[in-house]
N, C-alpha and C. Protein backbone atom coordinates (compact mmCIF):
# COMPACT_ATOMS: atom_id res chain seq x y z
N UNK A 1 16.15 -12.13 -4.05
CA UNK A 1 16.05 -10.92 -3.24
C UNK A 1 14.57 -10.67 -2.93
N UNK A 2 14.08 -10.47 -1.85
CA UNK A 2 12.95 -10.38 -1.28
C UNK A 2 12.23 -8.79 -1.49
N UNK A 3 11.38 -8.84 -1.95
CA UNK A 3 10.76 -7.23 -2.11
C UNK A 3 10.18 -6.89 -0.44
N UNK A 4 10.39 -5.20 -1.14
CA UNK A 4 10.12 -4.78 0.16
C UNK A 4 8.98 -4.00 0.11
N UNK A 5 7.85 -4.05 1.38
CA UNK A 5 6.38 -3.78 0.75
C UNK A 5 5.64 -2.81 2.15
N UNK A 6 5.62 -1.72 2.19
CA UNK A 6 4.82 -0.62 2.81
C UNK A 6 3.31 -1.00 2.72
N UNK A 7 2.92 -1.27 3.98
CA UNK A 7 1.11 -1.65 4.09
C UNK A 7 0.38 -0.75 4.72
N UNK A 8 0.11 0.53 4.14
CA UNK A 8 -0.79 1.77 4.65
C UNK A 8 -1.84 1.17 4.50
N UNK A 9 -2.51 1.04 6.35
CA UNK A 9 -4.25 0.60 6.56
C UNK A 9 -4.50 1.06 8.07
N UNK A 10 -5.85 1.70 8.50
CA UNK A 10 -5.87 2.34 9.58
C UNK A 10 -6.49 1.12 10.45
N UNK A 11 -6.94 0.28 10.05
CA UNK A 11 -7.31 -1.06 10.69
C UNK A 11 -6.34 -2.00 10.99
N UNK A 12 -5.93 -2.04 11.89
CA UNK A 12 -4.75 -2.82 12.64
C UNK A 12 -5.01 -4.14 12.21
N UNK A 13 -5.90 -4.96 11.99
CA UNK A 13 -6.36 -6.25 11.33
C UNK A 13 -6.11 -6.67 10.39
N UNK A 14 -6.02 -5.72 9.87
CA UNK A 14 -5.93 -5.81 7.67
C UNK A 14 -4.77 -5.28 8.01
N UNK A 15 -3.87 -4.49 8.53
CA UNK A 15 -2.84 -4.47 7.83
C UNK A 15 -1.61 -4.88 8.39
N UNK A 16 -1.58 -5.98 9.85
CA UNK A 16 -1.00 -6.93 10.28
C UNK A 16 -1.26 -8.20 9.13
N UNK A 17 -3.05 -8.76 8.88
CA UNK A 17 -2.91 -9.61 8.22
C UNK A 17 -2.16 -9.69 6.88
N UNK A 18 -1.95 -8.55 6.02
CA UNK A 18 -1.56 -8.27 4.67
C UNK A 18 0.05 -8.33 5.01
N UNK A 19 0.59 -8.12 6.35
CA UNK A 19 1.65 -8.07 6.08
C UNK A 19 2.32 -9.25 6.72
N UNK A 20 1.64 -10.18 7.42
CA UNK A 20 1.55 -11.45 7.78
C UNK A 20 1.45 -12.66 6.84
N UNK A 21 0.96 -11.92 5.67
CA UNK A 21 0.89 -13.28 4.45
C UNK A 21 1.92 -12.84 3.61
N UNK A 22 2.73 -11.37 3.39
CA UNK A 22 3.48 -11.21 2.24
C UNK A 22 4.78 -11.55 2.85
N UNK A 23 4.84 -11.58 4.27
CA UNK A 23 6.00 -12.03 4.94
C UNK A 23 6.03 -13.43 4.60
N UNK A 24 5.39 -14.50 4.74
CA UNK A 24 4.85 -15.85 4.36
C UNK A 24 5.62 -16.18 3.17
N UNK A 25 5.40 -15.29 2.02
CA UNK A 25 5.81 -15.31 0.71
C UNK A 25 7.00 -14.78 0.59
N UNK A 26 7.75 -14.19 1.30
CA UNK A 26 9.31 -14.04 1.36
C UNK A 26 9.50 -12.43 0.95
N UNK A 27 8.17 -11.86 1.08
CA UNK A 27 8.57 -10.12 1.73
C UNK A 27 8.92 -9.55 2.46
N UNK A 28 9.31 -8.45 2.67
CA UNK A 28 10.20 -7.84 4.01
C UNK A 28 8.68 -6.83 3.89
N UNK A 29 7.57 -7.23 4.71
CA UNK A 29 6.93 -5.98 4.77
C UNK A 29 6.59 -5.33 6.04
N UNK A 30 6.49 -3.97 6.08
CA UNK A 30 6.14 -2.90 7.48
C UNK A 30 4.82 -1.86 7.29
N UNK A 31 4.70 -1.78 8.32
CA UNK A 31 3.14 -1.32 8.56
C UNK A 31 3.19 0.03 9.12
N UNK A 32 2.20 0.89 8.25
CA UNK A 32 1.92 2.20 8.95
C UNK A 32 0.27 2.22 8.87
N UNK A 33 0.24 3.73 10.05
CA UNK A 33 -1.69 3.12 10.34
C UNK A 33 -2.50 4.32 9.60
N UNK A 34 -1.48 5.09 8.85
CA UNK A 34 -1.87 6.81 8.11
C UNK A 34 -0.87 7.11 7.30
N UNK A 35 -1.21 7.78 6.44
CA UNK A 35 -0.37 8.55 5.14
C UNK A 35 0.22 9.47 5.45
N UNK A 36 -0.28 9.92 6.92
CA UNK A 36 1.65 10.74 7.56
C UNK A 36 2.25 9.69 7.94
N UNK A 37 1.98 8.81 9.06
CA UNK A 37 3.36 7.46 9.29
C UNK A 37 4.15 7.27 7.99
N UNK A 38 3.37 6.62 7.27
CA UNK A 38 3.90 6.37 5.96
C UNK A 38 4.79 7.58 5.49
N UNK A 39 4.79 8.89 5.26
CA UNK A 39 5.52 9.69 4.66
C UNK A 39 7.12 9.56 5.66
N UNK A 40 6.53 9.35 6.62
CA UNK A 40 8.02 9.71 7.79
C UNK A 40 8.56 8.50 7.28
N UNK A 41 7.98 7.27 7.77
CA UNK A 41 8.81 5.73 6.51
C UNK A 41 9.69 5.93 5.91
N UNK A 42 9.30 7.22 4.63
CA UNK A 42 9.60 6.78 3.42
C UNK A 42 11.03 7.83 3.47
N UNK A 43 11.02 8.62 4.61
CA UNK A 43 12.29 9.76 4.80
C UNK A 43 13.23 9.11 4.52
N UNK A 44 13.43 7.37 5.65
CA UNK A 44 14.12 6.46 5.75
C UNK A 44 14.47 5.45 5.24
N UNK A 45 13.62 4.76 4.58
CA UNK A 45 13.52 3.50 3.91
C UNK A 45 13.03 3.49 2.41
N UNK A 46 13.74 2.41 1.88
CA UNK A 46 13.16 1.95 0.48
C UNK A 46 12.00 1.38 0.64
N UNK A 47 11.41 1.71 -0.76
CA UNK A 47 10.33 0.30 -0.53
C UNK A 47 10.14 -0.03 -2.13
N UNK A 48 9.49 -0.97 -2.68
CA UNK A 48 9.46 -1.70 -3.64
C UNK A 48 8.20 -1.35 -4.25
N UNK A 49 7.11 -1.40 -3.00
CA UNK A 49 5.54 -1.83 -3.55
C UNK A 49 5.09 -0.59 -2.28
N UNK A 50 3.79 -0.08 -2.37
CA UNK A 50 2.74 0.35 -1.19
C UNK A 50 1.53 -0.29 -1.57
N UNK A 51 0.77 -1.25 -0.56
CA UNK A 51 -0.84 -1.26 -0.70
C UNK A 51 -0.92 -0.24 0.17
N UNK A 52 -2.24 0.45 -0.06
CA UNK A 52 -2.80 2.13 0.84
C UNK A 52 -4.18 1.33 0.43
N UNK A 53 -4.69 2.47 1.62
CA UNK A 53 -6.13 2.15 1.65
C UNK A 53 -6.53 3.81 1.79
N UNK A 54 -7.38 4.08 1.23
CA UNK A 54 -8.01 5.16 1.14
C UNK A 54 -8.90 6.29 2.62
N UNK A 55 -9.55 5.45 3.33
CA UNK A 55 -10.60 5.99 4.38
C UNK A 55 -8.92 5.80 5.46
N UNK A 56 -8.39 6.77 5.97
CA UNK A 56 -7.80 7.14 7.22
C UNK A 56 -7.70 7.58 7.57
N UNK A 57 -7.61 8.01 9.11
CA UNK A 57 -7.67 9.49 9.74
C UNK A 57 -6.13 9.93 9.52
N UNK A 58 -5.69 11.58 10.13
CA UNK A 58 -5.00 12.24 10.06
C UNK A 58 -4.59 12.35 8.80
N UNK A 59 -3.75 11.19 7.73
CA UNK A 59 -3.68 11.87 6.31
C UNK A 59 -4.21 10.61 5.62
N UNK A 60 -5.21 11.20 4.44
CA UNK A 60 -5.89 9.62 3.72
C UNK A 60 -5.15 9.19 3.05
N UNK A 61 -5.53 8.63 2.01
CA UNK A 61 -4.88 7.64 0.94
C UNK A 61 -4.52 8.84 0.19
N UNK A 62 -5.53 9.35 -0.51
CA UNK A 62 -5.79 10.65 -1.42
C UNK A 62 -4.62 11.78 -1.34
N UNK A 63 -4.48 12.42 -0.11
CA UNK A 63 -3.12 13.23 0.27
C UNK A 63 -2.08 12.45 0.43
N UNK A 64 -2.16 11.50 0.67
CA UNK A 64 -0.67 10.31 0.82
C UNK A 64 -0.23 10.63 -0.69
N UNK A 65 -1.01 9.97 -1.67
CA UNK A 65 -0.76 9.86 -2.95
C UNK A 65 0.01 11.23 -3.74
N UNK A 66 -1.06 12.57 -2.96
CA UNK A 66 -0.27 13.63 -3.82
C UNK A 66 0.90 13.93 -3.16
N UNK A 67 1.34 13.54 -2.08
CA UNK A 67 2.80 13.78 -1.39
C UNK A 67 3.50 12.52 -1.73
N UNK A 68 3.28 11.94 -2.25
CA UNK A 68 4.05 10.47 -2.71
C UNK A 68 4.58 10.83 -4.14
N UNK A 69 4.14 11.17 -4.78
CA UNK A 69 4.42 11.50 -6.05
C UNK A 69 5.96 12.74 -6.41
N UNK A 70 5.62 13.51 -5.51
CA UNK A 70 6.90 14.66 -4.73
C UNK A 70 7.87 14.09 -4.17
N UNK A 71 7.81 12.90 -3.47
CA UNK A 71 8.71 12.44 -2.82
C UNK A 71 9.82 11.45 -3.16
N UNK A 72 8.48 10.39 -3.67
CA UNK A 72 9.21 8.88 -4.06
C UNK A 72 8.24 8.82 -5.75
N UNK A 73 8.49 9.72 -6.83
CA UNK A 73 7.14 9.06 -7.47
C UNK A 73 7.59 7.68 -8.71
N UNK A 74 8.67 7.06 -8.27
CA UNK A 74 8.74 5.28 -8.87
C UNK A 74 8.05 4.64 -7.99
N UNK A 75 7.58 4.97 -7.07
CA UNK A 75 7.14 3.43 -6.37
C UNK A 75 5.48 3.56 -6.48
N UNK A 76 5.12 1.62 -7.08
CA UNK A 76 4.03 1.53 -7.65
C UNK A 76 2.92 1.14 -6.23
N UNK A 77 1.96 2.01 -6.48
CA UNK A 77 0.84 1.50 -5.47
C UNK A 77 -0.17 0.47 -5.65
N UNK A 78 -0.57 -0.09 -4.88
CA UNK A 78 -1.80 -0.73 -4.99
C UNK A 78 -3.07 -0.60 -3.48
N UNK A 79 -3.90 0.25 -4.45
CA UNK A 79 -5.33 0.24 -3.57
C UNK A 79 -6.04 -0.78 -2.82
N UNK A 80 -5.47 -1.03 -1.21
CA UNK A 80 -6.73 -1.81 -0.92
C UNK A 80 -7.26 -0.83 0.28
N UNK A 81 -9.06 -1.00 -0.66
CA UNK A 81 -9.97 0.11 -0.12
C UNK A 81 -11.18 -0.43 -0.33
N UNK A 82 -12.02 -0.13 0.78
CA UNK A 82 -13.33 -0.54 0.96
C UNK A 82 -14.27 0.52 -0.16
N UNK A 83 -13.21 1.74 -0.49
CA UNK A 83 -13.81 2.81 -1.26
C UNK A 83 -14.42 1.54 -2.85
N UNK A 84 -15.28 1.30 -3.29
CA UNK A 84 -15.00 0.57 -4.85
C UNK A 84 -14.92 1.20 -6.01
N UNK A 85 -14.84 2.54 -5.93
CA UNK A 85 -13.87 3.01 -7.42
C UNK A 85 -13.70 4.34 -6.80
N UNK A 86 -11.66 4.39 -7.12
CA UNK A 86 -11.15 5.47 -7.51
C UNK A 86 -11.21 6.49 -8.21
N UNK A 87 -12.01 7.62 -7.72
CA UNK A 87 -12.19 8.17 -9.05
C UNK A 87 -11.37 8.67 -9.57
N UNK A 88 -9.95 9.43 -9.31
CA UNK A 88 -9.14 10.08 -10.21
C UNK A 88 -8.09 9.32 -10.59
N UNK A 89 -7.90 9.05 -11.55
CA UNK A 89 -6.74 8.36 -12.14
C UNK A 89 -5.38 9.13 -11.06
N UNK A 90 -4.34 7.73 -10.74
CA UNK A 90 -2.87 8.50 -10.69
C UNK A 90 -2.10 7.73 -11.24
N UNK A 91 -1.04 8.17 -11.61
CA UNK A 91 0.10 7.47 -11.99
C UNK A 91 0.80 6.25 -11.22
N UNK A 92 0.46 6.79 -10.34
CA UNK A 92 1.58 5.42 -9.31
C UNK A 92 0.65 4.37 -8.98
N UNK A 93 -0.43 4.52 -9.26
CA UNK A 93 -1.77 3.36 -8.44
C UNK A 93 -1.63 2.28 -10.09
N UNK A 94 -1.42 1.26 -9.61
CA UNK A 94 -1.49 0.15 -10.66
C UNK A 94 -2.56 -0.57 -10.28
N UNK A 95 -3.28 -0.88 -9.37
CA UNK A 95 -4.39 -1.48 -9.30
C UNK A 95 -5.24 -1.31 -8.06
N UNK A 96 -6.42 -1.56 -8.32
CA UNK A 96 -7.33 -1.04 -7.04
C UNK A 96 -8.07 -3.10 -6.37
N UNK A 97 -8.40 -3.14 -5.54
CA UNK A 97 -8.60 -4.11 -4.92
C UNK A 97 -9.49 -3.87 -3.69
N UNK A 98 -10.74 -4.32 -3.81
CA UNK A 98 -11.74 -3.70 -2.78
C UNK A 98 -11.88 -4.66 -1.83
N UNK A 99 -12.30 -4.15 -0.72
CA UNK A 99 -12.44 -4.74 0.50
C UNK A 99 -13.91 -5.67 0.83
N UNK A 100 -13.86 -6.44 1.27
CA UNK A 100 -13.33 -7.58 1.75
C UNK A 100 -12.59 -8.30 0.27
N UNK A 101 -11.12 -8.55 0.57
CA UNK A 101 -10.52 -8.69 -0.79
C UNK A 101 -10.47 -10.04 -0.29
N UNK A 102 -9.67 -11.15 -1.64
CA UNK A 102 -9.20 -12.81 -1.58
C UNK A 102 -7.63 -12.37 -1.34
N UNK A 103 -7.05 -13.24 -0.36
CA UNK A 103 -5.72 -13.10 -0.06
C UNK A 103 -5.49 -13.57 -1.73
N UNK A 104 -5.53 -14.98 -2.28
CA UNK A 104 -5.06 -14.77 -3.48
C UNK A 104 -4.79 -13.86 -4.92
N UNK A 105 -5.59 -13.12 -4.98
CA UNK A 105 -5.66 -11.92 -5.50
C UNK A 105 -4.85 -11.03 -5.28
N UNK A 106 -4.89 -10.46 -3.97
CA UNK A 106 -3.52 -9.83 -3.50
C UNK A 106 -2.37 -10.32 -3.78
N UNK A 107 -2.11 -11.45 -3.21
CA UNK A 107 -0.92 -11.67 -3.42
C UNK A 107 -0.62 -11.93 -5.22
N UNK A 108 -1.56 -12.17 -6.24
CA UNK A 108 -1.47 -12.24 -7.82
C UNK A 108 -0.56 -10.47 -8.33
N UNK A 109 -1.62 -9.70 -7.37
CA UNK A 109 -1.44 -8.46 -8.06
C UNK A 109 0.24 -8.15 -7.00
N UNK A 110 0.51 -8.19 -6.07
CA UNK A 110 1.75 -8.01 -5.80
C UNK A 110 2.60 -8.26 -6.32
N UNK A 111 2.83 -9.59 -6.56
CA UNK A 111 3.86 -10.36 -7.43
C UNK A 111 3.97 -9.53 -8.91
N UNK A 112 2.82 -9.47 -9.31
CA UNK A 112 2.84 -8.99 -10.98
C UNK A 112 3.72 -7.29 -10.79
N UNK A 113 3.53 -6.22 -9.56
CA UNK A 113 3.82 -5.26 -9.68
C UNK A 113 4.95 -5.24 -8.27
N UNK A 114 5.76 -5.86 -8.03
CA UNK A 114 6.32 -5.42 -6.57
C UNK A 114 7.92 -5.63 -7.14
N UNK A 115 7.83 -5.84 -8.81
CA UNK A 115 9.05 -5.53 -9.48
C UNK A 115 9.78 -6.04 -9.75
């Protein structure tokens, strides 16, 4: 069964490519470009995994996260952000991953958390 993987990034580049390689690897993944897209997503759909990225207009990573937690709070995140440290701990963020990241890496930490 193929996991299913939410790629919050406001850079159309990074988050076609991220979801261009997890598709590769036999993910079902979809793309939003803000942490409101993403909330409307999540009205509708399951998801398994979120990478988020922190710096986005209309809603960031940061407010994504505290409305994620209200909404859906099992599903595990992973940070990819040019930010290089998170400062507040959350519950749902299992790992942070800074930008310019190694596709291998990503895809290490997906696998280990996408369930």
């Amino acid at each position: 069964m193929s996991k299913i993987i939410l790629v919050v990034d406001d850079d159309a580049n990074i988050r076609n490519l991220i979801i261009e390689v997890l598709n590769v690897i036999g993910c079902k993944s979809t793309g939003a470009r803000n942490g409101k897209q993403a909330l409307e997503l999540l009205t509708n759909h399951t998801f398994d995994l979120i990478t988020l990225d922190i710096s986005m207009p209309e809603m960031d990573g940061i407010q994504f996260l505290k409305e994620l937690i209200k909404v859906a709070p099992s599903i595990r995140v992973i940070l990819v952000t040019g930010i290089s440290q998170f400062l507040k701990p959350h519950p749902q963020v299992k790992a942070v991953i800074t930008k310019p990241f190694d596709i291998e890496q990503l895809l290490a930490v997906v696998n280990k958390y996408a369930g």
